[in-house]
Every structure is written in C-alpha cells, then in structure tokens.
C-alpha atoms as a PDB file:
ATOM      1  CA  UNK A   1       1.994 -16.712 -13.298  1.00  0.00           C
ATOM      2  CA  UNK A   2       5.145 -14.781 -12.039  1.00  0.00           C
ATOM      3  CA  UNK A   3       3.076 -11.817 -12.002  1.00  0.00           C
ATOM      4  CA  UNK A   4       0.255 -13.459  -9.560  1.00  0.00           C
ATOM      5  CA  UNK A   5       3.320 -14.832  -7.148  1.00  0.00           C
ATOM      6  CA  UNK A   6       4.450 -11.154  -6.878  1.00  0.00           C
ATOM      7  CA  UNK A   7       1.177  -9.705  -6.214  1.00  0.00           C
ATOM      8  CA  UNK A   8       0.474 -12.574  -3.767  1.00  0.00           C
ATOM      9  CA  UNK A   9       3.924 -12.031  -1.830  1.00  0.00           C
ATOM     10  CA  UNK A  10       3.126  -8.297  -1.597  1.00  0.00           C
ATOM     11  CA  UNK A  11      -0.783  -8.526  -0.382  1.00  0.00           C
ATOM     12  CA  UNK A  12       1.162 -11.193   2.472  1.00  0.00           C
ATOM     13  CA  UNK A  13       3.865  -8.545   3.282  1.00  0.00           C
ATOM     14  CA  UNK A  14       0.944  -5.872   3.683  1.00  0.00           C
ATOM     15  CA  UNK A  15      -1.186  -8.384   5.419  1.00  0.00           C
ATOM     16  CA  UNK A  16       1.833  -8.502   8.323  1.00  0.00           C
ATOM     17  CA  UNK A  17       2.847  -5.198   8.563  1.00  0.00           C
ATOM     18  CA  UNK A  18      -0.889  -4.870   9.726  1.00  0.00           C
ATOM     19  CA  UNK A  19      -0.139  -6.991  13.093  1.00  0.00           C
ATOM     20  CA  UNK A  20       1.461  -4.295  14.868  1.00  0.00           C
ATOM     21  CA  UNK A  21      -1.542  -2.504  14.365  1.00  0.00           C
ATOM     22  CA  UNK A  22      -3.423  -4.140  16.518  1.00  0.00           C
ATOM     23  CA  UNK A  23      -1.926  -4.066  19.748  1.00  0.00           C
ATOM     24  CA  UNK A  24      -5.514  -2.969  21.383  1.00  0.00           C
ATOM     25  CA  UNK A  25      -7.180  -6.186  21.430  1.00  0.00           C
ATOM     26  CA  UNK A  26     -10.466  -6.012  22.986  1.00  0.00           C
ATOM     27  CA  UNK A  27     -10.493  -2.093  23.552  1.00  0.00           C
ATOM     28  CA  UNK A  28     -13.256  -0.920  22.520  1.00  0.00           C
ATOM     29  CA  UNK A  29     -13.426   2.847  23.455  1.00  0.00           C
ATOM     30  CA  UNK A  30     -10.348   3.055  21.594  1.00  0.00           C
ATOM     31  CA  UNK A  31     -10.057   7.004  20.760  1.00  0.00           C
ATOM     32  CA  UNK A  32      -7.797   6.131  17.467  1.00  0.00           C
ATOM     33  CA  UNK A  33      -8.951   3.828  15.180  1.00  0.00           C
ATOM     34  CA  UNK A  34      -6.063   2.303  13.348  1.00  0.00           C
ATOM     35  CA  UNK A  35      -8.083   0.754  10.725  1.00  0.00           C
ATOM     36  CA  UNK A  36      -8.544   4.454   9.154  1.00  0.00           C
ATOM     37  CA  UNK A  37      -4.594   5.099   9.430  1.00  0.00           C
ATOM     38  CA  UNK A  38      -3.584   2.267   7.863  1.00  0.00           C
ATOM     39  CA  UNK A  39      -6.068   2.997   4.701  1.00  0.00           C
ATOM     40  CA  UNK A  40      -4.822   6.209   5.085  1.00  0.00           C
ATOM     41  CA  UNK A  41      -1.749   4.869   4.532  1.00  0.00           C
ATOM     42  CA  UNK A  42      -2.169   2.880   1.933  1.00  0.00           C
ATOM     43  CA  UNK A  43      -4.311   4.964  -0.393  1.00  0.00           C
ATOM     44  CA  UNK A  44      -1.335   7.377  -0.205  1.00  0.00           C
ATOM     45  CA  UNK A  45       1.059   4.857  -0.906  1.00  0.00           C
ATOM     46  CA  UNK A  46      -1.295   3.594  -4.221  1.00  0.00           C
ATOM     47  CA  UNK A  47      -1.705   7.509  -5.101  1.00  0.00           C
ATOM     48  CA  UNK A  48       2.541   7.667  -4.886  1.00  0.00           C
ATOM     49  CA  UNK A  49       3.029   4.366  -7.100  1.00  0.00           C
ATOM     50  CA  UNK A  50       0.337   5.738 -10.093  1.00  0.00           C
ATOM     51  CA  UNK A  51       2.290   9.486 -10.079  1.00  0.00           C
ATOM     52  CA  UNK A  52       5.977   7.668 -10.049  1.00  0.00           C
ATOM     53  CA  UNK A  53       4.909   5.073 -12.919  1.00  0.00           C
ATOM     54  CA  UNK A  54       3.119   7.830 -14.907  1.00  0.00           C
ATOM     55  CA  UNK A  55       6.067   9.798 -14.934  1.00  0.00           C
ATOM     56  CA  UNK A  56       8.216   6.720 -15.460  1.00  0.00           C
ATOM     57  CA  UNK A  57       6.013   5.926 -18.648  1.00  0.00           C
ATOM     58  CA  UNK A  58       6.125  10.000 -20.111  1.00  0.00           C
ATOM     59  CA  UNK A  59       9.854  10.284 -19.588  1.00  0.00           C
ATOM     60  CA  UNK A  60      10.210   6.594 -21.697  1.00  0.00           C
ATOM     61  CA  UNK A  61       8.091   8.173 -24.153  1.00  0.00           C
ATOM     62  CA  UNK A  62       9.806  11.340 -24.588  1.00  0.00           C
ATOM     63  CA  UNK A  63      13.107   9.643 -25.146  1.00  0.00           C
ATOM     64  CA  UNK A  64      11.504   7.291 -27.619  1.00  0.00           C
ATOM     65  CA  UNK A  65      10.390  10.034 -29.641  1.00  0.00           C
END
C-alpha cells in the first residue's frame, strides 16, 4: 500500500507541473504544441530512471559477487 501512495503522489506532482503548460487556452493555431514536449519530456525522463536503476542493480551485483 505504501508503494501505491508513492506512485499516486508522483502521477499528482506530474499532473501539476503540467498546468504551466497550458497557458494557450483556446489558441488553436498554436505553432508549438506542448502536449509533444512534455511527452518528450517525460519519455526521456522514464529512459534516464531505467539506465540509472540498471546500473544501480549491476554495480549491487558486482559487489555481491
């Protein structure tokens, strides 16, 4: 349950730092589209936290060896 409450506090977090994002309310021939950056964003982010735990994980096993 711990583990669902920390999940849950970061999707929130993420959810907010979404609202400055969309400052062009009603805009429609917008010539960024901020919904692409922000997944951008994000993937990147998701592609940073597997590498860092991955290497996290080898170096535990190497000293366990």
């Amino acid at each position: 349950m711990k583990r669902f409450g920390y999940i849950a506090t970061i999707a929130l977090f993420a959810l907010a730092a979404t609202l400055p994002l969309c400052a062009q309310e009603g805009c429609v021939d917008s010539p960024e589209n901020p919904t692409v950056v922000l997944g951008l964003i994000v993937g990147a982010a998701s592609i940073g936290f597997v590498q860092v735990r991955n290497r996290i994980a080898s170096r535990r096993n190497l000293k366990n060896k």
